[in-house]
Structure formats: structure tokens, C-alpha cells
C-alpha atoms as a PDB file:
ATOM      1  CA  UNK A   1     -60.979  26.004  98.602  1.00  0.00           C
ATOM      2  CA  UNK A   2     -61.262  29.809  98.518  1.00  0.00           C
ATOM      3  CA  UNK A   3     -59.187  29.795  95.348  1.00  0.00           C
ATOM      4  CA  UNK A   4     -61.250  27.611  93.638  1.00  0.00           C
ATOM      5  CA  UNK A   5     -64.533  29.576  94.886  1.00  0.00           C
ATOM      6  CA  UNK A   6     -62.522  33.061  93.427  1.00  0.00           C
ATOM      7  CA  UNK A   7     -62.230  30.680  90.065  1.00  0.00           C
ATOM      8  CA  UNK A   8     -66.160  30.009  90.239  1.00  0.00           C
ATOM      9  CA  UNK A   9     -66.979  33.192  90.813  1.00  0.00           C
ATOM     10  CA  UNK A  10     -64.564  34.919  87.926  1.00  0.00           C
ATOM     11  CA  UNK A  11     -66.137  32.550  85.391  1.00  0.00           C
ATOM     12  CA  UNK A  12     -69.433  33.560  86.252  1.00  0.00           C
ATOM     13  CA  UNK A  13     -69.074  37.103  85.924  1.00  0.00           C
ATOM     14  CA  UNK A  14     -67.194  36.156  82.426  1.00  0.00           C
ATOM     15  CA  UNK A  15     -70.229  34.519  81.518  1.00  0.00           C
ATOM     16  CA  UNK A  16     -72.378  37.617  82.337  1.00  0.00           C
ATOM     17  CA  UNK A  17     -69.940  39.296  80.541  1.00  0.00           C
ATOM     18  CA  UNK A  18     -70.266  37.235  77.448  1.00  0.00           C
ATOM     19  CA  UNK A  19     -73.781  37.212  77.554  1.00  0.00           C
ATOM     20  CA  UNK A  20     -74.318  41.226  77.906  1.00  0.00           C
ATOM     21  CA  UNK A  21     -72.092  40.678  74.469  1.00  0.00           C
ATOM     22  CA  UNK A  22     -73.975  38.480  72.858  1.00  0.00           C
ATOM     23  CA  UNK A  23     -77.132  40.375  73.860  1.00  0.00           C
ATOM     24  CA  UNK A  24     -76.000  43.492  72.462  1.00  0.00           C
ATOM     25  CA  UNK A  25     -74.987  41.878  69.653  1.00  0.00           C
ATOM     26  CA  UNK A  26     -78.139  40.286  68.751  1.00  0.00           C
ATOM     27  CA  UNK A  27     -80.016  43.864  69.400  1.00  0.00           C
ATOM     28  CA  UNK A  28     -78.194  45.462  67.185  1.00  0.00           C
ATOM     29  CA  UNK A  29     -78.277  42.377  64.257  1.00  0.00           C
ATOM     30  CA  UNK A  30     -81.694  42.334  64.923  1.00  0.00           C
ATOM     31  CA  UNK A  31     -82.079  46.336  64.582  1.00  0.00           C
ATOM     32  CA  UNK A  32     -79.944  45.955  61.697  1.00  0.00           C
ATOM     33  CA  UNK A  33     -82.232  43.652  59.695  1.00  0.00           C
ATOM     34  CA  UNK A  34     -84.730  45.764  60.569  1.00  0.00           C
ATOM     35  CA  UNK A  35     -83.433  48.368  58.534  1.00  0.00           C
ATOM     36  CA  UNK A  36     -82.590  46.516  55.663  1.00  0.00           C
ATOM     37  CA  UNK A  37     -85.899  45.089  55.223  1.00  0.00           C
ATOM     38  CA  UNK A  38     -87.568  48.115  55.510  1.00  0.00           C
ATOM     39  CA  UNK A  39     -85.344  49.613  52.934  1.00  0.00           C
ATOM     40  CA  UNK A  40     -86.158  46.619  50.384  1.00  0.00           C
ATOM     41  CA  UNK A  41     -89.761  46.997  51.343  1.00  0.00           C
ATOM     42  CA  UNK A  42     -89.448  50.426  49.918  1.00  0.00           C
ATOM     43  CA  UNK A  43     -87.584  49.929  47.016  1.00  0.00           C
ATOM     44  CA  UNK A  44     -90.087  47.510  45.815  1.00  0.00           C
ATOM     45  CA  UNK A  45     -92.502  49.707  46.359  1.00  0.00           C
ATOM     46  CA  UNK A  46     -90.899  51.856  44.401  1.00  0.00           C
ATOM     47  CA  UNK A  47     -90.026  49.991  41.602  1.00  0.00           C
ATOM     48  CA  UNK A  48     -93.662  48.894  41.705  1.00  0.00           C
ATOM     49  CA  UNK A  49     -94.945  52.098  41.558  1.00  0.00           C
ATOM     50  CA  UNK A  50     -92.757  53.223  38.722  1.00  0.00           C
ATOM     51  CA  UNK A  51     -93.820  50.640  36.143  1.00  0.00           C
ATOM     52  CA  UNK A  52     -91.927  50.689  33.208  1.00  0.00           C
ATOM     53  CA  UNK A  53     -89.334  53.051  32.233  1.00  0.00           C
ATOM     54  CA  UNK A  54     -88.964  52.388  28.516  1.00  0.00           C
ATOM     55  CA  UNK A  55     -91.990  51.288  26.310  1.00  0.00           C
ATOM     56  CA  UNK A  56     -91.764  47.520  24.468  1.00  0.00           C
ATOM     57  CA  UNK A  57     -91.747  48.669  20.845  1.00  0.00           C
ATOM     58  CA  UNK A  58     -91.743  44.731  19.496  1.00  0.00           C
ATOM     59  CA  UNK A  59     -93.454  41.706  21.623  1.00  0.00           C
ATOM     60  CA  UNK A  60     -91.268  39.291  23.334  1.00  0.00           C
ATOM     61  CA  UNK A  61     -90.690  36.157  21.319  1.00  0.00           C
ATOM     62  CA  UNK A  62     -91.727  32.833  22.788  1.00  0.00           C
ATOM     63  CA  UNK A  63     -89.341  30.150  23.085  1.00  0.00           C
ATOM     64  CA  UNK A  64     -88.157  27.934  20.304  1.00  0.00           C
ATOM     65  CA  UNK A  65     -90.499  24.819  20.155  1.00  0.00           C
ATOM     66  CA  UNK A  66     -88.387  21.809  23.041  1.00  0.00           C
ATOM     67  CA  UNK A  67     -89.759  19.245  20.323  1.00  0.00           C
ATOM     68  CA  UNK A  68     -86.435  18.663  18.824  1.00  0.00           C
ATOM     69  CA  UNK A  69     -84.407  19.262  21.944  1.00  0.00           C
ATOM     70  CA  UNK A  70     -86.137  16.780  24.002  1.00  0.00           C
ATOM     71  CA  UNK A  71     -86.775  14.137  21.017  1.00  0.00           C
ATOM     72  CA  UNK A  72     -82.139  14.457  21.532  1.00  0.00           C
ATOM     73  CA  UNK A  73     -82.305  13.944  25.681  1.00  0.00           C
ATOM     74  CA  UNK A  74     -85.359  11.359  25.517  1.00  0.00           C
ATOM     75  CA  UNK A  75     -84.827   8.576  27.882  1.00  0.00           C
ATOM     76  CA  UNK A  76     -84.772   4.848  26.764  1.00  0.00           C
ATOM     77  CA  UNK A  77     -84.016   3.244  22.759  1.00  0.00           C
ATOM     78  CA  UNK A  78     -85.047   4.955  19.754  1.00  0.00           C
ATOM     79  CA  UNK A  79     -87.476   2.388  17.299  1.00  0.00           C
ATOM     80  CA  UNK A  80     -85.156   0.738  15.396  1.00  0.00           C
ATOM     81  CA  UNK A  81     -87.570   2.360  12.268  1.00  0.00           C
ATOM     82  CA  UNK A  82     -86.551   6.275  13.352  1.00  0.00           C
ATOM     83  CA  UNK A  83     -82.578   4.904  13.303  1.00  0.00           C
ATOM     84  CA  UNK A  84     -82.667   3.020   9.763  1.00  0.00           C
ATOM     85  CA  UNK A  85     -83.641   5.158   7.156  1.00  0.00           C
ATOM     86  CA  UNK A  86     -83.426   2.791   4.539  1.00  0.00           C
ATOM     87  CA  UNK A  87     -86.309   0.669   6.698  1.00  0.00           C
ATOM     88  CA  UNK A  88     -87.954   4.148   7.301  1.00  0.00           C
ATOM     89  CA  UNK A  89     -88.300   4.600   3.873  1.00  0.00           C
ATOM     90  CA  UNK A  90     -89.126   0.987   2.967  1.00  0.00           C
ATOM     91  CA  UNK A  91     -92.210   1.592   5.269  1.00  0.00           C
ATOM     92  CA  UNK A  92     -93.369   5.057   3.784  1.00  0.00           C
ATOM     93  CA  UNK A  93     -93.423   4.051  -0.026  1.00  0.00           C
ATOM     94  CA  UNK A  94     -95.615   1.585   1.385  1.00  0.00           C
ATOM     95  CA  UNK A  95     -97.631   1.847   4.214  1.00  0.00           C
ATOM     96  CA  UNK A  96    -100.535   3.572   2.145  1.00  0.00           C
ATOM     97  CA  UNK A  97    -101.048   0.031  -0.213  1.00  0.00           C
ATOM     98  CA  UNK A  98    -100.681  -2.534   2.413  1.00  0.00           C
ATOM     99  CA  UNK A  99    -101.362  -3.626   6.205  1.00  0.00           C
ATOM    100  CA  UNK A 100     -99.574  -3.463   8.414  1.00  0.00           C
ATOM    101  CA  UNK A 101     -99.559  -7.766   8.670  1.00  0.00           C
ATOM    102  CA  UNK A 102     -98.341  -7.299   4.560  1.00  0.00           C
ATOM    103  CA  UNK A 103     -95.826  -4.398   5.471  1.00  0.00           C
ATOM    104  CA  UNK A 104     -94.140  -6.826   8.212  1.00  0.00           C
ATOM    105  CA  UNK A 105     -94.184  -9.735   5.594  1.00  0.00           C
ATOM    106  CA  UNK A 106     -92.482  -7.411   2.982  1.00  0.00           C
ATOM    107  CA  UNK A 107     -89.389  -6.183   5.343  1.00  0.00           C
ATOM    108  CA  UNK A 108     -88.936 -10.100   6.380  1.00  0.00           C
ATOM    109  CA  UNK A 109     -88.084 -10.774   2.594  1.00  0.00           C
ATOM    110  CA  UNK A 110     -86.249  -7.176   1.698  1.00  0.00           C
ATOM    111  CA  UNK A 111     -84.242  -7.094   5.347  1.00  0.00           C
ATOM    112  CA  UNK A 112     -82.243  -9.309   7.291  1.00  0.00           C
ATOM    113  CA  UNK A 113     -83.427 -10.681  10.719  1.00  0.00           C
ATOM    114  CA  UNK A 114     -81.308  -7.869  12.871  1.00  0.00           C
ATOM    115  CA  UNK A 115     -83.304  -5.050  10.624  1.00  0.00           C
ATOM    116  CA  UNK A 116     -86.459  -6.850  11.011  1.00  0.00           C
ATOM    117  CA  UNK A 117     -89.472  -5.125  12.503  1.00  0.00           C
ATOM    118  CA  UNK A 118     -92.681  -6.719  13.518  1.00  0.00           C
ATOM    119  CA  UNK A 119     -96.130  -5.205  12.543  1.00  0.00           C
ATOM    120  CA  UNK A 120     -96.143  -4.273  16.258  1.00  0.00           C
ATOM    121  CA  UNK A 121     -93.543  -1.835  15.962  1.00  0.00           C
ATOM    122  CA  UNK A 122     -94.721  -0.773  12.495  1.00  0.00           C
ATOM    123  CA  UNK A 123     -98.015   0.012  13.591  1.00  0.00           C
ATOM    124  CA  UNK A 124     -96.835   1.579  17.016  1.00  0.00           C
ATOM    125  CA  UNK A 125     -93.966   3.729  14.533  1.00  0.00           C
ATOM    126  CA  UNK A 126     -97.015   4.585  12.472  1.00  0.00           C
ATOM    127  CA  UNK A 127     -99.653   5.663  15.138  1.00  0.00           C
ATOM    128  CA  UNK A 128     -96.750   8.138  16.677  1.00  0.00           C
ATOM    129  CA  UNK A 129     -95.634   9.809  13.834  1.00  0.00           C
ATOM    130  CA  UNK A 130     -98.685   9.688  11.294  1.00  0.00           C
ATOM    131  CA  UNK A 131     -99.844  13.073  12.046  1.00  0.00           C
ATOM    132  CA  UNK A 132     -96.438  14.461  11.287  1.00  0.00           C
ATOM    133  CA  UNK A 133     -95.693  12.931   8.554  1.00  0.00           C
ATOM    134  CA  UNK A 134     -99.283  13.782   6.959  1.00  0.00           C
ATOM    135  CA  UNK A 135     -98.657  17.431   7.540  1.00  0.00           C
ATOM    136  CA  UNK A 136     -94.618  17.528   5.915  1.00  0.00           C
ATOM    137  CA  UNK A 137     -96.122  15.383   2.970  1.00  0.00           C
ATOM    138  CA  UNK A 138     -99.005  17.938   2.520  1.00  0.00           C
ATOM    139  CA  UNK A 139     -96.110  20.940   3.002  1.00  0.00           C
ATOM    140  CA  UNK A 140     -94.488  19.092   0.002  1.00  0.00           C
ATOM    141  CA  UNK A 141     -97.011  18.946  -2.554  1.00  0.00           C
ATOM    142  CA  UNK A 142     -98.541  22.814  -1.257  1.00  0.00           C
ATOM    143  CA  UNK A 143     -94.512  23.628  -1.908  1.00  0.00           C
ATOM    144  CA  UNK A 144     -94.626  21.745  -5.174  1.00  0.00           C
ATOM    145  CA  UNK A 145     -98.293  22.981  -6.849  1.00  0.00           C
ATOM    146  CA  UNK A 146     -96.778  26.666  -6.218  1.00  0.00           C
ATOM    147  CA  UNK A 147     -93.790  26.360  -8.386  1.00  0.00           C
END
């Protein structure tokens, strides 16, 4: 019984041991992080202070336009009228001269049924992309009246 009581008692005073350790341990992390904060405290002070070493002699260019970029990564099907050109440009010559009821009759005779587009999809093509087509065709005749 004594022997186990000596046991006891030895693995209590390891566990004060252990936990003077730890204690100091923690102290001096905790003194530690102290110092390292109020080290980056002061060098951001410092930069802060110092402002910019060098003047900017041009202005920093904006990033490319994402139009492009995320028309490539855009979720879902493309219309079946952006992936046939020959339909595309079917529509263009022209959307101007007829409806869009006309326009659908006109690609039912000139296309087969699996290039087909209903005056749905013509007119929902045509609301998207009527602004930039308007402003490339205007480009086009500026381009062409200067030459």
C-alpha cells in the first residue's frame, strides 16, 4: 500500500512539474508574441508614415475588359445562332426588312429542322446582342467613310 501511495505521490509532483513547464512556457510564448506584434505595429507605422518612396511617373492601367473571358467560362448552352455562323449571318442580312415571325419562316425554308430557330430565340438572340452589333456596324461604315 505504501508503494503505491510513494507512486501517487511521485506522479503528482511530476504533474507540478509539468505544469511549472508548461506555465513557463506559455509566459514566455505569450511575452514572445508580445514582441512581435509590437514590432509589426511599428513597422507599419513606419511604412505608413513614409509614403511612397519612388513617384508614379505613368497611371496604373485598369484591367483588360472580363467580357470576352467570361462570355469563354459562361455556364449553360450557347444559342444555337452565336454557334452557326452561316444562321448568324442568315439573320443579320435580314433582320432589318422583316419580323421576326417572317425571319423564323425564312430559316424554316433555307435550314434544315436541327438548324432551325424559332422567332423566340431570334428575337431573344436579337434583344442581347443588338446594341453590339449596332455599334461594330457603325465602327464599319465610320472605318469605311475615312478611307
Amino acid at each position: 500500500m505504501t508503494d503505491r501511495l510513494q507512486e501517487l505521490r511521485d506522479l503528482v509532483a511530476a504533474v507540478d512539474v509539468a505544469r511549472q513547464e508548461l506555465s513557463k512556457a506559455y509566459r514566455l510564448c505569450d511575452s514572445t508574441l508580445g514582441l512581435v506584434l509590437v514590432r509589426a505595429e511599428a513597422e507599419r507605422a513606419e511604412l505608413l508614415e513614409g509614403g511612397v518612396q519612388q513617384p508614379v511617373h505613368s497611371p496604373v492601367k485598369g484591367l483588360p475588359a472580363p467580357c470576352a473571358h467570361r462570355r469563354a467560362h459562361r455556364p449553360g448552352r450557347p444559342a444555337k445562332i452565336d454557334t452557326d455562323a452561316e444562321l448568324r449571318a442568315f439573320i443579320l442580312a435580314r433582320i432589318d426588312a422583316l419580323t421576326f415571325p417572317q425571319l423564323e419562316a425564312e430559316v424554316a425554308k433555307a435550314f434544315p429542322p436541327a438548324r432551325r430557330v424559332r422567332k423566340s430565340a431570334i428575337h431573344a438572340w436579337w434583344t442581347k446582342h443588338r446594341k453590339a452589333l449596332a455599334a461594330h456596324a457603325s465602327s464599319r461604315l465610320d472605318d469605311g467613310g475615312a478611307e
